[in-house]
PDB file of N, CA and C in Angstrom:
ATOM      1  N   UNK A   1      22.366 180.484  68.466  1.00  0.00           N
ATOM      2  CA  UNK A   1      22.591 180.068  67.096  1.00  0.00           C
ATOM      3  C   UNK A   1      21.548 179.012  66.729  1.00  0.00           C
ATOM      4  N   UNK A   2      20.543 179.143  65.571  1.00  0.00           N
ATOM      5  CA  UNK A   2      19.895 178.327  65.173  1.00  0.00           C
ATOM      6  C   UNK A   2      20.621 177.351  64.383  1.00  0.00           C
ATOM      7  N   UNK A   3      20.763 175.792  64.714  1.00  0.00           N
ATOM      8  CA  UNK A   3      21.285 174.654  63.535  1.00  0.00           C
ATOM      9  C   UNK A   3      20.017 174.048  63.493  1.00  0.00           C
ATOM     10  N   UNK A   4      19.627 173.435  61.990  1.00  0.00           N
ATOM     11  CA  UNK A   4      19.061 172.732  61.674  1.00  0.00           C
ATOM     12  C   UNK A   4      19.133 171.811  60.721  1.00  0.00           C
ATOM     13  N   UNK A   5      20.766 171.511  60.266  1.00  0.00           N
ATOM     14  CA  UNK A   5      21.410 170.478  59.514  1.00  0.00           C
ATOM     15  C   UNK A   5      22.092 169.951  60.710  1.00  0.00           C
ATOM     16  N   UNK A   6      22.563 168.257  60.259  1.00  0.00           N
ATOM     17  CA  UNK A   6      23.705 167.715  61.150  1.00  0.00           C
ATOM     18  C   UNK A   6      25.254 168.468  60.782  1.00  0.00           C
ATOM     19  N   UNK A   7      25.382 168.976  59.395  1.00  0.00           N
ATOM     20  CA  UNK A   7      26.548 169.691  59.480  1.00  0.00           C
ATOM     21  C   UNK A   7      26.753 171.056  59.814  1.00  0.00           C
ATOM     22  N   UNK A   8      26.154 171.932  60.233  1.00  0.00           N
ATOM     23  CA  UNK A   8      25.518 173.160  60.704  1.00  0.00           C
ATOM     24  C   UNK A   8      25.816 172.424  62.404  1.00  0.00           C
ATOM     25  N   UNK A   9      25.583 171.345  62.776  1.00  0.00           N
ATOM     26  CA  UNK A   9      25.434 171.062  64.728  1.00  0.00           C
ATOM     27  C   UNK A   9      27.312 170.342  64.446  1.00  0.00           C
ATOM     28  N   UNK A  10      28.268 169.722  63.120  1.00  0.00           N
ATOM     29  CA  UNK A  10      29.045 169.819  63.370  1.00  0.00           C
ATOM     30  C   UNK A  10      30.232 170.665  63.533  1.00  0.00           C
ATOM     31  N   UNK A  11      29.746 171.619  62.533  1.00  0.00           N
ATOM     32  CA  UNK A  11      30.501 172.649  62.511  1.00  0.00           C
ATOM     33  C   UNK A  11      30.648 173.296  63.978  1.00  0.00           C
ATOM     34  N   UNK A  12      29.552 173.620  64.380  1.00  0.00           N
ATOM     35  CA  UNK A  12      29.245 174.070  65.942  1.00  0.00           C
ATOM     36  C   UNK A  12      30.481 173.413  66.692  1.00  0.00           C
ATOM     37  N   UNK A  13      30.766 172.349  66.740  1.00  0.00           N
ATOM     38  CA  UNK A  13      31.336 171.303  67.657  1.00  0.00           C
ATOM     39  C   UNK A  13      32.800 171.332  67.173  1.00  0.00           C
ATOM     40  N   UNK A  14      32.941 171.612  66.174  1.00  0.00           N
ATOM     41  CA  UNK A  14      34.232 171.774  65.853  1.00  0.00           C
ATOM     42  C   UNK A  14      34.735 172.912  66.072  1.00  0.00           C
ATOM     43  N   UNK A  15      33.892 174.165  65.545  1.00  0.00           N
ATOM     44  CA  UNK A  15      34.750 175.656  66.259  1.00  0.00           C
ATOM     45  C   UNK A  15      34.291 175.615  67.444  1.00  0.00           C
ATOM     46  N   UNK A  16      33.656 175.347  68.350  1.00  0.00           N
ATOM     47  CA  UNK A  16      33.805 175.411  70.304  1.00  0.00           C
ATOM     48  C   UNK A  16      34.881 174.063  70.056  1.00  0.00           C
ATOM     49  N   UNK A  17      35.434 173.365  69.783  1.00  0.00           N
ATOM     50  CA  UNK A  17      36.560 172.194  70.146  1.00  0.00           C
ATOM     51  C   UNK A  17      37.369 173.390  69.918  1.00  0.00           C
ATOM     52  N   UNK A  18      37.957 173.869  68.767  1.00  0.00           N
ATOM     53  CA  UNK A  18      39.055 174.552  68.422  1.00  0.00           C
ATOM     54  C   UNK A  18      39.287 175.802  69.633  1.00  0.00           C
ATOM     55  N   UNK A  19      38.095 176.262  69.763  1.00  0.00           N
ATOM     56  CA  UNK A  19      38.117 177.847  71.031  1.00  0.00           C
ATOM     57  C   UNK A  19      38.539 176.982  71.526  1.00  0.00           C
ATOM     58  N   UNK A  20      38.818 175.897  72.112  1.00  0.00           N
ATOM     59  CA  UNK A  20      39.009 175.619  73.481  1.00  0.00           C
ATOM     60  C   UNK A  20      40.614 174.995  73.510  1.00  0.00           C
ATOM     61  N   UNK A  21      41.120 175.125  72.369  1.00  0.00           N
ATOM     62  CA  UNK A  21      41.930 173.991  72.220  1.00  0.00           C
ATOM     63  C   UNK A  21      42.390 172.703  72.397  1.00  0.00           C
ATOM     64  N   UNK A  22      41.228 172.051  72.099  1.00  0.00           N
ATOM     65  CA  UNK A  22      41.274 170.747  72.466  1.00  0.00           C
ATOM     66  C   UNK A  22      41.299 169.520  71.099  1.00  0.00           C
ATOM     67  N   UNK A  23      42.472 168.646  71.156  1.00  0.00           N
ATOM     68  CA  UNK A  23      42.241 167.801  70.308  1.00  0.00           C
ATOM     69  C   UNK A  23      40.987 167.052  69.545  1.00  0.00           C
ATOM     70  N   UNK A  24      40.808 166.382  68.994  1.00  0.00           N
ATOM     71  CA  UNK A  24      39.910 165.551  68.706  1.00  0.00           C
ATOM     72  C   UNK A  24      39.890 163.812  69.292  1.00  0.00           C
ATOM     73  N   UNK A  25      41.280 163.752  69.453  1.00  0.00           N
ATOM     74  CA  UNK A  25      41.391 162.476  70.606  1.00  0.00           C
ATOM     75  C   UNK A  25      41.012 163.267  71.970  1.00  0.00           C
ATOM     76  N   UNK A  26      41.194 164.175  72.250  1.00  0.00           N
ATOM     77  CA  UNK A  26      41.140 164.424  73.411  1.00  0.00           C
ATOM     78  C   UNK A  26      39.351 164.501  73.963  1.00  0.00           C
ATOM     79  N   UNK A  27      38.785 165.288  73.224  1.00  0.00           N
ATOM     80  CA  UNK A  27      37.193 165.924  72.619  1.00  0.00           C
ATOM     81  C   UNK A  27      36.647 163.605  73.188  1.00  0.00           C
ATOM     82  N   UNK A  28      37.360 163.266  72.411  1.00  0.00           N
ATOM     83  CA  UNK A  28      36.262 162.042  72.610  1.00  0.00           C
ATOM     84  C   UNK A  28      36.834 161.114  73.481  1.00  0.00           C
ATOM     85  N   UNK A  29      37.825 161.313  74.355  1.00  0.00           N
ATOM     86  CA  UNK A  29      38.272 160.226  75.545  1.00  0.00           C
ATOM     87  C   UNK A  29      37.129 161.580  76.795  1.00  0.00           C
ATOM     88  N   UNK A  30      37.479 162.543  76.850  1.00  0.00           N
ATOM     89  CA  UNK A  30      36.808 163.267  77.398  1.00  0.00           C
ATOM     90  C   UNK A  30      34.984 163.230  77.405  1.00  0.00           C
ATOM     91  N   UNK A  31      34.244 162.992  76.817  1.00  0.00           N
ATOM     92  CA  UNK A  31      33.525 162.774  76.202  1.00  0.00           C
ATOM     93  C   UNK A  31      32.620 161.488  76.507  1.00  0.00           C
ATOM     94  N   UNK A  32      33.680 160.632  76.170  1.00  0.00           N
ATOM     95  CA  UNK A  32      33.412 158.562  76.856  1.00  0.00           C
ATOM     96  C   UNK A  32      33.114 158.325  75.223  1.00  0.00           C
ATOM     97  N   UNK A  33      33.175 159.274  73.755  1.00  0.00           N
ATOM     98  CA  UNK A  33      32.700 158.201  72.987  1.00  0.00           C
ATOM     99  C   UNK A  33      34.276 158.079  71.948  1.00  0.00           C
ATOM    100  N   UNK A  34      34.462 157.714  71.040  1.00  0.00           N
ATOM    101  CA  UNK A  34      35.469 157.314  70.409  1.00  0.00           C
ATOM    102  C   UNK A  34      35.802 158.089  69.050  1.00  0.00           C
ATOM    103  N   UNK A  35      37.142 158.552  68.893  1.00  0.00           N
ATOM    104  CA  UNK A  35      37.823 159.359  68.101  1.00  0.00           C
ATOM    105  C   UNK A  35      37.113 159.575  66.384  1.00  0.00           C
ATOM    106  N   UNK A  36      36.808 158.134  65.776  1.00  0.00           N
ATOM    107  CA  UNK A  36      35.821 158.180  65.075  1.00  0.00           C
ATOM    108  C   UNK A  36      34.288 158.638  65.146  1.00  0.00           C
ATOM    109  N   UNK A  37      33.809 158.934  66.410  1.00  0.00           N
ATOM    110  CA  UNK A  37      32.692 159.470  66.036  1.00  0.00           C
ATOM    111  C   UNK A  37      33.132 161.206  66.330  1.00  0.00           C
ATOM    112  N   UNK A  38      33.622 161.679  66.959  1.00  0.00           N
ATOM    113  CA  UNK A  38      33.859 162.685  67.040  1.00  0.00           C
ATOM    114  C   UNK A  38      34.039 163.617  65.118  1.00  0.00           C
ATOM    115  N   UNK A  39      35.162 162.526  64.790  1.00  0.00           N
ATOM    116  CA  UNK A  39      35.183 163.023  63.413  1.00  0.00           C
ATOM    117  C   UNK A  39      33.922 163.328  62.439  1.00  0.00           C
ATOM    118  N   UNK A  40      33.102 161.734  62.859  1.00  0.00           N
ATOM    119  CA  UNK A  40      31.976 162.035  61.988  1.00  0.00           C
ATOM    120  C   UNK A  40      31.052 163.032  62.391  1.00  0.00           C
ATOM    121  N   UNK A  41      30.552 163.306  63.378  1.00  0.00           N
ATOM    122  CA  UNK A  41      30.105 164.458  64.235  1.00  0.00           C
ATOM    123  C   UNK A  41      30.784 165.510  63.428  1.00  0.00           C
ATOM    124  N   UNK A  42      32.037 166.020  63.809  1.00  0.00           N
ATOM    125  CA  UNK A  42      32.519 167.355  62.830  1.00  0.00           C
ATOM    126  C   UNK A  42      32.301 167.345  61.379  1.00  0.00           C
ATOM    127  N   UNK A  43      31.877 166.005  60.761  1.00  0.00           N
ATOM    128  CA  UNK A  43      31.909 166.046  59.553  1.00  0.00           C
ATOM    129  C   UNK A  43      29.858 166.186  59.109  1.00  0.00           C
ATOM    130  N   UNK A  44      29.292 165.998  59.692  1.00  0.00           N
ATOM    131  CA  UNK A  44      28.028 166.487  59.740  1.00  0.00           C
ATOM    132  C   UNK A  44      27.066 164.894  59.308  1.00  0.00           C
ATOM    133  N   UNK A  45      27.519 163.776  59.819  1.00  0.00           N
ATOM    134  CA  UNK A  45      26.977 162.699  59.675  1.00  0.00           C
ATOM    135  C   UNK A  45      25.621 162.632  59.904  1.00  0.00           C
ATOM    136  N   UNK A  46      24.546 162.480  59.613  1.00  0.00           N
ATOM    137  CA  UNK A  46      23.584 162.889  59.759  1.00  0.00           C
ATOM    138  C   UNK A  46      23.095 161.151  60.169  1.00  0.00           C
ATOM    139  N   UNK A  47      23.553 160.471  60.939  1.00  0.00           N
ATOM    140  CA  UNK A  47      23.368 159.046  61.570  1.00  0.00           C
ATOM    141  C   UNK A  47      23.568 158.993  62.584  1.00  0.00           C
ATOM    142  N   UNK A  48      24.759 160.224  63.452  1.00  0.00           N
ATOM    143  CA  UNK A  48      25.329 160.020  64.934  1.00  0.00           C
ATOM    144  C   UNK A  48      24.310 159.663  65.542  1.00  0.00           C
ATOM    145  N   UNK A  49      24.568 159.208  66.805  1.00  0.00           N
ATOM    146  CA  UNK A  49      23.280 158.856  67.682  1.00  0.00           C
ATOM    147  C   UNK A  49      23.249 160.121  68.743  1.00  0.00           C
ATOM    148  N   UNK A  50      22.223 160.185  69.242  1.00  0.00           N
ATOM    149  CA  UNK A  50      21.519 161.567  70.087  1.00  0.00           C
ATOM    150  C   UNK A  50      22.369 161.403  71.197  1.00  0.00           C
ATOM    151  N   UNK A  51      22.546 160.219  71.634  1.00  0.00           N
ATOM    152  CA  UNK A  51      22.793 160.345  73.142  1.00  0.00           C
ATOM    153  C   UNK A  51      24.575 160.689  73.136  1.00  0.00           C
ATOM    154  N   UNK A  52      25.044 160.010  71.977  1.00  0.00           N
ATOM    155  CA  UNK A  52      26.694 160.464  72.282  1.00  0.00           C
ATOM    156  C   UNK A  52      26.354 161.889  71.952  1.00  0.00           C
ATOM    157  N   UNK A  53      26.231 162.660  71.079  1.00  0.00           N
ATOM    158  CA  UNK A  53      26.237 163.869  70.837  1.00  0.00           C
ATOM    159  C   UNK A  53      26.035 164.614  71.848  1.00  0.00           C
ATOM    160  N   UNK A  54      24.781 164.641  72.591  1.00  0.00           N
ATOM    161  CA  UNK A  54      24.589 165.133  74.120  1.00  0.00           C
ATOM    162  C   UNK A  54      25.945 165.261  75.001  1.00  0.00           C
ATOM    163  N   UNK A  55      26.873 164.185  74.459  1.00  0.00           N
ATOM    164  CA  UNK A  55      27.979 163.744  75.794  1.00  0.00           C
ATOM    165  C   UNK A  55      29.080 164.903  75.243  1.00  0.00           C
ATOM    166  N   UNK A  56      29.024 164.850  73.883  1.00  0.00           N
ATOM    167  CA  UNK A  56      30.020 165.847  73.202  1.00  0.00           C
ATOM    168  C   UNK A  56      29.841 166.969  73.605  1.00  0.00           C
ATOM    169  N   UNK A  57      28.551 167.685  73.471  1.00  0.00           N
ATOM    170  CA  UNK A  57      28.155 169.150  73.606  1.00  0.00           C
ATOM    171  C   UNK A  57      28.399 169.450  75.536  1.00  0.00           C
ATOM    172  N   UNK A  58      28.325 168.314  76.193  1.00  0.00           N
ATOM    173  CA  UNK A  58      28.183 168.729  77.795  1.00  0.00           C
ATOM    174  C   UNK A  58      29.700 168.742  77.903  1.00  0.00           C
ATOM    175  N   UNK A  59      30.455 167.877  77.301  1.00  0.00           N
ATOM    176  CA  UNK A  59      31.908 167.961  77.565  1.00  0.00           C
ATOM    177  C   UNK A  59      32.716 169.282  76.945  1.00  0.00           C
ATOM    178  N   UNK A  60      32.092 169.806  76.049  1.00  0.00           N
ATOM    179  CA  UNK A  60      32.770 171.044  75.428  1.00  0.00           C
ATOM    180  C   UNK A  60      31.625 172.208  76.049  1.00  0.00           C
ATOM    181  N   UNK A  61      30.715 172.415  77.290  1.00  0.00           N
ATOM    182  CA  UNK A  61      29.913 173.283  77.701  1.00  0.00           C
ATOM    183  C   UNK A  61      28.665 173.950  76.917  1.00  0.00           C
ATOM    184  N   UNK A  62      28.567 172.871  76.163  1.00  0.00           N
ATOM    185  CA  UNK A  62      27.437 173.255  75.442  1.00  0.00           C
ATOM    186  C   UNK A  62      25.893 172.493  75.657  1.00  0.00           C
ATOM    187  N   UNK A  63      24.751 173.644  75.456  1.00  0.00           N
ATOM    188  CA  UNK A  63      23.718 172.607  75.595  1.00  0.00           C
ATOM    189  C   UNK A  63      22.619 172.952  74.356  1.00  0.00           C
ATOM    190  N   UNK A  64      21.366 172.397  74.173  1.00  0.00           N
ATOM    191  CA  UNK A  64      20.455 172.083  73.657  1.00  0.00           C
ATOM    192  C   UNK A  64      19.608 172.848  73.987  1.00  0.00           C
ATOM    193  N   UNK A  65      18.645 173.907  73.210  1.00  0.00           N
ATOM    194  CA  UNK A  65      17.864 174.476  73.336  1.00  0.00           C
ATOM    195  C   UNK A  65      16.960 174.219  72.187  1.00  0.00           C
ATOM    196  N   UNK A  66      15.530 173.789  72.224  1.00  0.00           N
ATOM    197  CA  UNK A  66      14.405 173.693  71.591  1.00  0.00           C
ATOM    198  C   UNK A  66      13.222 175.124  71.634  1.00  0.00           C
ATOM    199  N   UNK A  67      13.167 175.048  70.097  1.00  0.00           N
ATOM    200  CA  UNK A  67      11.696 176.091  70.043  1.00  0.00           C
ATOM    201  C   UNK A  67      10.878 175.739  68.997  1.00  0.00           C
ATOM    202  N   UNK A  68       9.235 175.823  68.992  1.00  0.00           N
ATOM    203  CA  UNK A  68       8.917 175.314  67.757  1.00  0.00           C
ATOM    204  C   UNK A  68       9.098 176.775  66.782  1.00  0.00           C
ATOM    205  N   UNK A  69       8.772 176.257  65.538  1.00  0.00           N
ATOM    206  CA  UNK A  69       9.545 177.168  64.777  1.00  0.00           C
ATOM    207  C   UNK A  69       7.602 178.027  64.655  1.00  0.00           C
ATOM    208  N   UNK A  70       8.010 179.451  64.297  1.00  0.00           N
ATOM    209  CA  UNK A  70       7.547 180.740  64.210  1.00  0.00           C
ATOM    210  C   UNK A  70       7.477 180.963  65.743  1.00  0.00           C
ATOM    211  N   UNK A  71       8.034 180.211  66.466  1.00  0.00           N
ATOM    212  CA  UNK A  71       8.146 180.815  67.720  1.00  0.00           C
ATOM    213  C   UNK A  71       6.953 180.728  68.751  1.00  0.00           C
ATOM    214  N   UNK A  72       6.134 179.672  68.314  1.00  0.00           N
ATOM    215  CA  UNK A  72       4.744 179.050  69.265  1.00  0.00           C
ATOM    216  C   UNK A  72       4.790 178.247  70.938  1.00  0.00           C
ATOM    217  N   UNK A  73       5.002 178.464  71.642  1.00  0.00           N
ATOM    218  CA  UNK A  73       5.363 177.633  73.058  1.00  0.00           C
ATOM    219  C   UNK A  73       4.574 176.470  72.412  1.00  0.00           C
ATOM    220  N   UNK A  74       5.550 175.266  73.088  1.00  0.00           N
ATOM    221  CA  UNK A  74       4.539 173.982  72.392  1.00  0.00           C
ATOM    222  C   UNK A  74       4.701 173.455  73.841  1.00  0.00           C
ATOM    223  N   UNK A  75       5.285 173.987  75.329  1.00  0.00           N
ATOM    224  CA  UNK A  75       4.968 172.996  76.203  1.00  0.00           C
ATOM    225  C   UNK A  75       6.056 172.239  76.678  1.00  0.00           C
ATOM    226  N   UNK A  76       5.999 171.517  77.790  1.00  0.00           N
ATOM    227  CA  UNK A  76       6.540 170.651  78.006  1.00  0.00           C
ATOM    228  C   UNK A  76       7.993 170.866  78.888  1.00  0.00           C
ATOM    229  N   UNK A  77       8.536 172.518  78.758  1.00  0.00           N
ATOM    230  CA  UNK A  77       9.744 172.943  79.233  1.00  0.00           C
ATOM    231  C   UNK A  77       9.485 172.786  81.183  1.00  0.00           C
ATOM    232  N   UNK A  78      10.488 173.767  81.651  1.00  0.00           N
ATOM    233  CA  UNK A  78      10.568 173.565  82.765  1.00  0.00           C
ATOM    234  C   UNK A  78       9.784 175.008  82.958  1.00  0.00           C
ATOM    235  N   UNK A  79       8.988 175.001  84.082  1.00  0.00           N
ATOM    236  CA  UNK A  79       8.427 176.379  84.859  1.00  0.00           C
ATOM    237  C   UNK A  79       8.919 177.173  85.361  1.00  0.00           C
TER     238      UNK A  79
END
């Protein structure tokens, strides 16, 4: 799935929370960050910080994939 809005990466986070059935208190004690950011995260805050978000997506099995766009290798991945 390509996201390239913060509410497009919350939405993401909110339907994998829901597949999984997991609260939103639960999503962010799980997680290590706090019930309010989780919300703002689902709500598409475009301020969250990188590193909690990372903690969200690894706690609900999700990860991060980069490409430059038209599809150019720019480098830097793993071999």
């Amino acid at each position: 799935m390509e996201i390239t809005t913060a509410e497009q990466l919350g939405a993401t986070v909110r339907g994998r929370r829901r597949q999984l059935k997991v609260t939103q208190k639960d999503l962010a004690m799980t997680s290590g960050t706090g019930l309010r950011f989780v919300v703002d995260l689902e709500r598409g805050k475009p301020t969250c910080q990188i590193g909690k978000i990372l903690q969200v997506l690894q706690a609900l099995g999700l990860v991060v994939e980069t490409r430059a766009l038209g599809g150019v290798e720019t480098g830097g991945g793993q071999p």
